[in-house]
PDB file of N, CA and C in Angstrom:
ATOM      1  N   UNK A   1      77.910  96.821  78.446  1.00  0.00           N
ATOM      2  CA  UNK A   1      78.281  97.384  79.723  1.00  0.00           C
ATOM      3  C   UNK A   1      77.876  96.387  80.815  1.00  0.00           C
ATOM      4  N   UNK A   2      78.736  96.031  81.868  1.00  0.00           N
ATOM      5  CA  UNK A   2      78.665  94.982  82.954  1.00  0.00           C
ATOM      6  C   UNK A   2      77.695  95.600  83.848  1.00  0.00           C
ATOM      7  N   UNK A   3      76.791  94.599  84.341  1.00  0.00           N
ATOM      8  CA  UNK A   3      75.949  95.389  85.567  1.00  0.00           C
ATOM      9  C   UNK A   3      76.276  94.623  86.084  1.00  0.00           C
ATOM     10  N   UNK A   4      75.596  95.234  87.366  1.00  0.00           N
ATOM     11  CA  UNK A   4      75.898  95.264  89.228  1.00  0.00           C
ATOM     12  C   UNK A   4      74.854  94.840  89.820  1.00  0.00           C
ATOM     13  N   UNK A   5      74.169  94.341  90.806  1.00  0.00           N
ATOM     14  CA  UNK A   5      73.371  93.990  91.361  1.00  0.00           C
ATOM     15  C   UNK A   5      73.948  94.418  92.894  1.00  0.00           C
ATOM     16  N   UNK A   6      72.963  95.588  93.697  1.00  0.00           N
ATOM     17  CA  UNK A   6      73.700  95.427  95.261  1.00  0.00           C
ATOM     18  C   UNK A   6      72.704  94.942  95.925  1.00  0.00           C
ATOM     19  N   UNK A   7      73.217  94.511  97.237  1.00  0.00           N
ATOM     20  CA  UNK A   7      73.344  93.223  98.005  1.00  0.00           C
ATOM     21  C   UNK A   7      72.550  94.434  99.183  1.00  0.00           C
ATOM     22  N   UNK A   8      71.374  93.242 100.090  1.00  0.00           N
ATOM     23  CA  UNK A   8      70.733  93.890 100.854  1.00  0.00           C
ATOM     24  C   UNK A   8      71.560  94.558 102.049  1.00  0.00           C
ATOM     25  N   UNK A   9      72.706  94.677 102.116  1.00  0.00           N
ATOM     26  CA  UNK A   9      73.401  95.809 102.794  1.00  0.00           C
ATOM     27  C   UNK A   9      73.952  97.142 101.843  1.00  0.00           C
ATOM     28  N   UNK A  10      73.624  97.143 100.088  1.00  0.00           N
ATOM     29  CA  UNK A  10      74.278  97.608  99.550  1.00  0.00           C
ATOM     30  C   UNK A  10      75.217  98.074  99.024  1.00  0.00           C
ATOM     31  N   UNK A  11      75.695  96.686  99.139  1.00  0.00           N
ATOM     32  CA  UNK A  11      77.336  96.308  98.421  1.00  0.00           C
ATOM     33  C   UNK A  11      77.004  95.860  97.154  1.00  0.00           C
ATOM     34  N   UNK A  12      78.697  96.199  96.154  1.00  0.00           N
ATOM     35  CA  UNK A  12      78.645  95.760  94.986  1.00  0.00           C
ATOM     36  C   UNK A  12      79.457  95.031  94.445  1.00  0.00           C
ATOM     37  N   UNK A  13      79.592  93.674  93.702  1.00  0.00           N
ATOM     38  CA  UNK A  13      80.973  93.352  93.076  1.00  0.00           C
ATOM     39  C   UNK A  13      81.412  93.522  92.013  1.00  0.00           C
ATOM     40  N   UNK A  14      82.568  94.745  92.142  1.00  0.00           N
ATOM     41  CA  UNK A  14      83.505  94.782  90.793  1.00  0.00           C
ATOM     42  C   UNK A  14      83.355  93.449  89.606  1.00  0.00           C
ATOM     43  N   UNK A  15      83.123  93.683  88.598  1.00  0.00           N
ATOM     44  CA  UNK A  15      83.051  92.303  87.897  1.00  0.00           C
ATOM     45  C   UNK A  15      84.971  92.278  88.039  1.00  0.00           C
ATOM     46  N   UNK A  16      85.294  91.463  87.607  1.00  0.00           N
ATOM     47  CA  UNK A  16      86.851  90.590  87.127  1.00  0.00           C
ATOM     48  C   UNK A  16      87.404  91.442  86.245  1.00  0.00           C
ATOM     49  N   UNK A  17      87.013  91.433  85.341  1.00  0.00           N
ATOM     50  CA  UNK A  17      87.550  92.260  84.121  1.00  0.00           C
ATOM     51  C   UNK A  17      87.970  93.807  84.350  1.00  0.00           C
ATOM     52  N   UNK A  18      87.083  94.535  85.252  1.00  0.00           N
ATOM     53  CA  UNK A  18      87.422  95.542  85.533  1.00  0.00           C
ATOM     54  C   UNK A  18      88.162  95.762  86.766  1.00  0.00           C
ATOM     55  N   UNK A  19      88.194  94.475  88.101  1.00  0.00           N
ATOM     56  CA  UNK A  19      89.694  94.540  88.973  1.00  0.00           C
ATOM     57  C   UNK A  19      90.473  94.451  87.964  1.00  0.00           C
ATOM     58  N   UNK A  20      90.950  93.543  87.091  1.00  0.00           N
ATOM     59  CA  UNK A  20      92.117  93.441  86.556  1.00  0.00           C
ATOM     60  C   UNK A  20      92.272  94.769  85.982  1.00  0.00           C
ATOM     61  N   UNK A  21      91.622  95.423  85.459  1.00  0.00           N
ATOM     62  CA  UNK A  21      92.257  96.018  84.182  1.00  0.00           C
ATOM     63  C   UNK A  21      92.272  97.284  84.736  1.00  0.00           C
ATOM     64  N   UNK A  22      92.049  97.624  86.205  1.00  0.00           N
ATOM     65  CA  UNK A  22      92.790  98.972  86.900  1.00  0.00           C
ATOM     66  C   UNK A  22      93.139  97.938  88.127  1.00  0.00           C
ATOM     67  N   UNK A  23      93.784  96.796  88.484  1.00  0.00           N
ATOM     68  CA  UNK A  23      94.424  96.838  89.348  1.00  0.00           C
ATOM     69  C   UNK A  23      94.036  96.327  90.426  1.00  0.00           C
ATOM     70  N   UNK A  24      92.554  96.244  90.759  1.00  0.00           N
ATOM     71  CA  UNK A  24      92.313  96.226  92.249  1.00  0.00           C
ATOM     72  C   UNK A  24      91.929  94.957  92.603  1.00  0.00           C
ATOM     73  N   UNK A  25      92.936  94.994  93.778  1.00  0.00           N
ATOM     74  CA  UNK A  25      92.991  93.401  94.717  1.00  0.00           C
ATOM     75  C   UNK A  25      92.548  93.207  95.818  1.00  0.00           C
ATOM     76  N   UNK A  26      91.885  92.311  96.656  1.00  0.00           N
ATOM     77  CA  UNK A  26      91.390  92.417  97.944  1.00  0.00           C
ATOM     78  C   UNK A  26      92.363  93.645  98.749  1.00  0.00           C
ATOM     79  N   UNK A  27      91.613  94.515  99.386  1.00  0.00           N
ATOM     80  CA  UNK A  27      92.324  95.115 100.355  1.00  0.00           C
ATOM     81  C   UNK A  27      92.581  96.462  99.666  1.00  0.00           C
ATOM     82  N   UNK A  28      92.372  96.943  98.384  1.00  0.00           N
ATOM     83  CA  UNK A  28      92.384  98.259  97.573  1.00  0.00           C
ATOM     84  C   UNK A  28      91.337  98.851  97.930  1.00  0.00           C
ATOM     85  N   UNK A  29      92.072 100.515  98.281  1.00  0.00           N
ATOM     86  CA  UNK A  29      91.018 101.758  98.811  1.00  0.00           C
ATOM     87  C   UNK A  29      90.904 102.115  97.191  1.00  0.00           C
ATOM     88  N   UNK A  30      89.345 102.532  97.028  1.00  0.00           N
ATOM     89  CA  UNK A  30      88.871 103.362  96.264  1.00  0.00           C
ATOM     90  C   UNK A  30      88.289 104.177  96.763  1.00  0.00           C
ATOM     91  N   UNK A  31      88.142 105.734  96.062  1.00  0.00           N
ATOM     92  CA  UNK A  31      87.885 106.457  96.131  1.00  0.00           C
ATOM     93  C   UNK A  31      86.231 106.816  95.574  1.00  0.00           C
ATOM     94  N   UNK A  32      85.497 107.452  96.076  1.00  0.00           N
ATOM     95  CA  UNK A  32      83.923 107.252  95.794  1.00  0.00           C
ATOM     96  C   UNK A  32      83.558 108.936  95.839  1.00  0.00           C
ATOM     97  N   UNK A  33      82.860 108.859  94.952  1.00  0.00           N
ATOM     98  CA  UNK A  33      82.144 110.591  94.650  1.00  0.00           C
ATOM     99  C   UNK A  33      80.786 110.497  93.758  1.00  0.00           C
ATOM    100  N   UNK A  34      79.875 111.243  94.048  1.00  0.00           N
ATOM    101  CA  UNK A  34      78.429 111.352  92.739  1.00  0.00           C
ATOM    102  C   UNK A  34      78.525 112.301  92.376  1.00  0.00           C
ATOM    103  N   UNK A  35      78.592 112.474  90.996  1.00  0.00           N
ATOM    104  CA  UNK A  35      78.493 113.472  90.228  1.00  0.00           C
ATOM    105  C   UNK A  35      76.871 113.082  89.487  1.00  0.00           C
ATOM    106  N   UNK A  36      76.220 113.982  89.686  1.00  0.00           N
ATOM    107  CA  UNK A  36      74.664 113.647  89.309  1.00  0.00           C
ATOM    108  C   UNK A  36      74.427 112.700  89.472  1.00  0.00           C
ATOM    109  N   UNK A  37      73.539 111.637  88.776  1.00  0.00           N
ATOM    110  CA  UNK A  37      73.140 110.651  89.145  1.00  0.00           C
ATOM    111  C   UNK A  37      73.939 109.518  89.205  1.00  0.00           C
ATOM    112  N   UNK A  38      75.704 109.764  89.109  1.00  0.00           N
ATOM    113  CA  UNK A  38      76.612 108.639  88.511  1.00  0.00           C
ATOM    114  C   UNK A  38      77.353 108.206  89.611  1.00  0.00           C
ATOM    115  N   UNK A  39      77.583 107.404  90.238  1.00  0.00           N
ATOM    116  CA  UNK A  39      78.789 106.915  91.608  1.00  0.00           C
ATOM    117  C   UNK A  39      79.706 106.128  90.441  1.00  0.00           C
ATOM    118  N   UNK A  40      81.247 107.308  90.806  1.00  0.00           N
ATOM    119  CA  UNK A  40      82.553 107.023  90.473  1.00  0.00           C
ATOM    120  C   UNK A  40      83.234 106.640  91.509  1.00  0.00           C
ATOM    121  N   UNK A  41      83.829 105.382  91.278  1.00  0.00           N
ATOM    122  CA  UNK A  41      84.321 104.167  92.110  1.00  0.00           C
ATOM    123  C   UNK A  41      86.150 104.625  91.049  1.00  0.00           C
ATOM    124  N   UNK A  42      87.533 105.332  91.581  1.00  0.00           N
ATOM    125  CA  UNK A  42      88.509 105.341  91.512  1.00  0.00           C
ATOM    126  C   UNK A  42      89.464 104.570  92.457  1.00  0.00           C
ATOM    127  N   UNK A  43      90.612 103.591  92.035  1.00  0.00           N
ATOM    128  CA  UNK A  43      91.588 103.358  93.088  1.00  0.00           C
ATOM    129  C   UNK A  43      92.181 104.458  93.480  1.00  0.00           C
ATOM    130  N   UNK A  44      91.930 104.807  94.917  1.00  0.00           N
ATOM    131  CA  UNK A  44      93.369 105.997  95.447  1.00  0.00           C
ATOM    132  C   UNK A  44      94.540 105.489  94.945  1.00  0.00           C
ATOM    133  N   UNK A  45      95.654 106.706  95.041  1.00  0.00           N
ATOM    134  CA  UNK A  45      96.521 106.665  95.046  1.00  0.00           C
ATOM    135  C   UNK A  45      97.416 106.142  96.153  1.00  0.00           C
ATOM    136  N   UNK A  46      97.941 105.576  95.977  1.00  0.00           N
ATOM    137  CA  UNK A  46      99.078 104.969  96.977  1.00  0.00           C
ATOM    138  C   UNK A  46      99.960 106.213  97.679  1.00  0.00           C
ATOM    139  N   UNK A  47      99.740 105.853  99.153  1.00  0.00           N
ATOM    140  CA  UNK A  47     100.400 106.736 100.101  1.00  0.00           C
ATOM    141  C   UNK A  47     101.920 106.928  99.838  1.00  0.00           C
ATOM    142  N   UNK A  48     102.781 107.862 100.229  1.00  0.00           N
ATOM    143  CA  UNK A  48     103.499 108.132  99.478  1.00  0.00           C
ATOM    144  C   UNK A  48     104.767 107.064 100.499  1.00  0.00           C
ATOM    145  N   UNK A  49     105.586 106.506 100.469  1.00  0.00           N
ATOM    146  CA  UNK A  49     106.347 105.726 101.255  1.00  0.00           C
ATOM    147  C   UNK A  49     107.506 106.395 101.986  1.00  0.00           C
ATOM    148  N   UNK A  50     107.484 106.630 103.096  1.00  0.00           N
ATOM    149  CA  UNK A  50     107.657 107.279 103.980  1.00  0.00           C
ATOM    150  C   UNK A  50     109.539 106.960 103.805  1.00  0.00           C
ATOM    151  N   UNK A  51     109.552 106.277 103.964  1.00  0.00           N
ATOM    152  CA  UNK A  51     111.387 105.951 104.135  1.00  0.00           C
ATOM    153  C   UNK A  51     111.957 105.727 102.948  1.00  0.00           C
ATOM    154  N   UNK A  52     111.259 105.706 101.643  1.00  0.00           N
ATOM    155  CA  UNK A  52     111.953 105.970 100.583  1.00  0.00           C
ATOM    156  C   UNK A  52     112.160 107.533 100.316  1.00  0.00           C
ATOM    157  N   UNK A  53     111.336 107.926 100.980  1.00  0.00           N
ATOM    158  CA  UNK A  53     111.247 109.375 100.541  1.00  0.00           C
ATOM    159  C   UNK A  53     112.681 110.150 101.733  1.00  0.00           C
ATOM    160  N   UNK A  54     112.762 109.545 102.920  1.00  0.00           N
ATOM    161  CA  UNK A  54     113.751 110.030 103.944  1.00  0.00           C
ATOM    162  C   UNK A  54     114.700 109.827 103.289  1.00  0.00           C
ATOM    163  N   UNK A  55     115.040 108.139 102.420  1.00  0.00           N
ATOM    164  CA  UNK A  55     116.619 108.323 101.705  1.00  0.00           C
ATOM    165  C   UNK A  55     117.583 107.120 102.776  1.00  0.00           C
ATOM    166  N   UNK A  56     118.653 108.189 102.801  1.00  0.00           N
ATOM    167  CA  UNK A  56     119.938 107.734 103.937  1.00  0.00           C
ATOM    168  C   UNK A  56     119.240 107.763 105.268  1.00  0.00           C
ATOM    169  N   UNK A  57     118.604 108.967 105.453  1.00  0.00           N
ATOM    170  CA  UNK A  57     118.543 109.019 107.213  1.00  0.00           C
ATOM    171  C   UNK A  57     117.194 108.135 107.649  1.00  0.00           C
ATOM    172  N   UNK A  58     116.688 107.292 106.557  1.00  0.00           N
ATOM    173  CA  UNK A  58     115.918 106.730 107.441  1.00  0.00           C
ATOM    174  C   UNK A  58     116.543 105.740 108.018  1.00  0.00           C
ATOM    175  N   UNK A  59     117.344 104.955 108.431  1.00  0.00           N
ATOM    176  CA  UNK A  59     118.065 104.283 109.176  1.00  0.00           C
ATOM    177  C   UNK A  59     118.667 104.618 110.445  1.00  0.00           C
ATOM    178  N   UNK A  60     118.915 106.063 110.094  1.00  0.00           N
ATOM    179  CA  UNK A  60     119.176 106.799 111.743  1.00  0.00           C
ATOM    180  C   UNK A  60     117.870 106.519 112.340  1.00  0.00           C
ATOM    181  N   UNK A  61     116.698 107.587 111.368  1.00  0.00           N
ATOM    182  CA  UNK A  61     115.316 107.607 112.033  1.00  0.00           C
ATOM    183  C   UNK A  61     114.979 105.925 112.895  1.00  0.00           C
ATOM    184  N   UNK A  62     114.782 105.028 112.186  1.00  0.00           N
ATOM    185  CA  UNK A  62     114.950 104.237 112.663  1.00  0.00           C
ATOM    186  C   UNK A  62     115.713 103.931 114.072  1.00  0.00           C
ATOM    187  N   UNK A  63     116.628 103.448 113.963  1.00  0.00           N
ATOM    188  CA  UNK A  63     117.645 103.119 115.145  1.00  0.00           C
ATOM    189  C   UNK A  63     117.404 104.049 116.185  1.00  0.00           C
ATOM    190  N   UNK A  64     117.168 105.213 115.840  1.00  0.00           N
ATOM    191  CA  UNK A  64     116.471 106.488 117.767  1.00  0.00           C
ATOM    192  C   UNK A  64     115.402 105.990 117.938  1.00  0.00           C
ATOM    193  N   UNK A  65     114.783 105.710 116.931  1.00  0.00           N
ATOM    194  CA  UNK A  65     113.257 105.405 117.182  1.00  0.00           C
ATOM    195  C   UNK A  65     113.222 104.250 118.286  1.00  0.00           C
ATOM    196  N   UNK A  66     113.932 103.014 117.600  1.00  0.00           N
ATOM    197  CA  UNK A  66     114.176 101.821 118.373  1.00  0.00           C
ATOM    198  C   UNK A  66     114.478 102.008 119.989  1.00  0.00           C
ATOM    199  N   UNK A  67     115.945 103.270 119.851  1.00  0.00           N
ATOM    200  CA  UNK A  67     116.386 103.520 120.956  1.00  0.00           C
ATOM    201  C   UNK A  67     115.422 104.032 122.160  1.00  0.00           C
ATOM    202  N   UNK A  68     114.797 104.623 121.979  1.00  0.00           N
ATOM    203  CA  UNK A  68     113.582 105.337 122.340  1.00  0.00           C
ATOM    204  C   UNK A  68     112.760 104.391 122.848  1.00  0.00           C
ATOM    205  N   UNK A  69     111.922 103.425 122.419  1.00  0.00           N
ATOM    206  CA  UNK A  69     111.589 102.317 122.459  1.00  0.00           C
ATOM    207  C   UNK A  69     111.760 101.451 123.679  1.00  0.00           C
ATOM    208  N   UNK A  70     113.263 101.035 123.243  1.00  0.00           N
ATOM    209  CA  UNK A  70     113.680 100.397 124.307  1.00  0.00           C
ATOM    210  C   UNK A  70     113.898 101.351 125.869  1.00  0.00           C
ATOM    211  N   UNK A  71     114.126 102.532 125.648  1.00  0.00           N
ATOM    212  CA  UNK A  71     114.471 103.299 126.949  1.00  0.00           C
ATOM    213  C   UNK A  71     112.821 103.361 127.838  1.00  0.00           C
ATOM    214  N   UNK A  72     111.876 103.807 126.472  1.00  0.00           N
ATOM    215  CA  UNK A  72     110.519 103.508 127.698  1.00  0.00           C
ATOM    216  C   UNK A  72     109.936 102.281 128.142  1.00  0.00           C
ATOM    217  N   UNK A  73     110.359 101.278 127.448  1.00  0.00           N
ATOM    218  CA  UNK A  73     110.092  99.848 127.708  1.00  0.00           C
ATOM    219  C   UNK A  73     111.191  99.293 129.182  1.00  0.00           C
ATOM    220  N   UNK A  74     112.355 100.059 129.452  1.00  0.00           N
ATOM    221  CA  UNK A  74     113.261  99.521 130.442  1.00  0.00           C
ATOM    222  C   UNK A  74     112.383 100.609 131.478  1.00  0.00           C
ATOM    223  N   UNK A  75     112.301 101.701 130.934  1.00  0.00           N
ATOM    224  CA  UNK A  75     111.220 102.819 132.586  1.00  0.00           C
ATOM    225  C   UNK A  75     110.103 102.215 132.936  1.00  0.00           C
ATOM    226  N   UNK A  76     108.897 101.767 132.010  1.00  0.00           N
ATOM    227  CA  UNK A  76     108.098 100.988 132.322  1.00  0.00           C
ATOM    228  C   UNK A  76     107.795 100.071 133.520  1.00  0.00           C
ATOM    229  N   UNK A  77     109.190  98.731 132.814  1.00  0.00           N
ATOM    230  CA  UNK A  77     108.906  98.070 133.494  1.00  0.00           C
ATOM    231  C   UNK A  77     109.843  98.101 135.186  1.00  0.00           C
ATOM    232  N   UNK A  78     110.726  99.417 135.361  1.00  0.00           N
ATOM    233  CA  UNK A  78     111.186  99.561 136.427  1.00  0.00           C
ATOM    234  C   UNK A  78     110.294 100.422 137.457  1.00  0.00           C
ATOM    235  N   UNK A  79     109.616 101.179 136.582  1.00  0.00           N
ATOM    236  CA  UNK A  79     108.104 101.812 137.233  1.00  0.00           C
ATOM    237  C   UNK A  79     107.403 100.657 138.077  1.00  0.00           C
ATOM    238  N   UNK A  80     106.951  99.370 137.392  1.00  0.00           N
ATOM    239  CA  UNK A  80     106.270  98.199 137.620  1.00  0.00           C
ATOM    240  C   UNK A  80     106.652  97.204 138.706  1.00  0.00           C
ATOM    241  N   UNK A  81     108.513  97.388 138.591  1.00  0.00           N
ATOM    242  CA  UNK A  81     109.433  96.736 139.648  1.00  0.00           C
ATOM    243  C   UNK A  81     109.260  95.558 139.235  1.00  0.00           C
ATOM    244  N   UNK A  82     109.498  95.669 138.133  1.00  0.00           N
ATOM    245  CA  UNK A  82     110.183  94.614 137.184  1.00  0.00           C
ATOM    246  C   UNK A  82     111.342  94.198 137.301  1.00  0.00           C
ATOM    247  N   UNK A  83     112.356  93.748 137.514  1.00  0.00           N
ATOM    248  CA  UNK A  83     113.982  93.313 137.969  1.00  0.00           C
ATOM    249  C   UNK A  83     114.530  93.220 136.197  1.00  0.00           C
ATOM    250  N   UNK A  84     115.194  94.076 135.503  1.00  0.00           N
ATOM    251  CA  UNK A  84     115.775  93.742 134.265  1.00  0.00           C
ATOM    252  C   UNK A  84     116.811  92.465 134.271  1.00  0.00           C
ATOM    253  N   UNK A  85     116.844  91.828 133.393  1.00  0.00           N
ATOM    254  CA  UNK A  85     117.355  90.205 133.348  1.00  0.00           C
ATOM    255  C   UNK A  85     118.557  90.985 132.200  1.00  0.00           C
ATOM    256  N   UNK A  86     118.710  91.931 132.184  1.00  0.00           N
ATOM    257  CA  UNK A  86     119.784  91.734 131.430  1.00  0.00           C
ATOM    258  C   UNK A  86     120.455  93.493 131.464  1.00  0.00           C
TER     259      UNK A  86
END
């Protein structure tokens, strides 16, 4: 069994063998819980992806969104007396 040594802020490093062999790469959320005396270190699950899940209309969603966007970005800067160049 691999041991750990933590670090005077109490950090730990995953050995190698066990990033690889669930996955985890700089920048992976795990999930942390004690069950008695044991700290279980799990990768979360990946958030669920928002515009695969919309389908077709995320492209509408999109494009209002944009539209939207641009309409408070042109009030803004006419609030500011900004002169639009275009």
């Amino acid at each position: 069994m691999p041991k750990v040594k933590t670090s005077s802020k109490g950090q730990i490093v995953i050995p190698k063998e066990i990033r690889e062999a669930l996955g985890i790469k700089p920048g992976s959320i795990l999930n942390i819980r004690v069950e008695g005396k044991r700290i279980i270190l799990e990768p979360a699950p990946a958030p669920p992806d928002v515009f695969v899940e919309l389908g077709e209309k995320s492209g509408k969603v999109l494009q209002e969104s944009r539209r939207i966007d641009e309409e408070r970005i042109k009030r803004l800067l006419r609030d500011l007396g900004v002169k639009s160049s275009g």
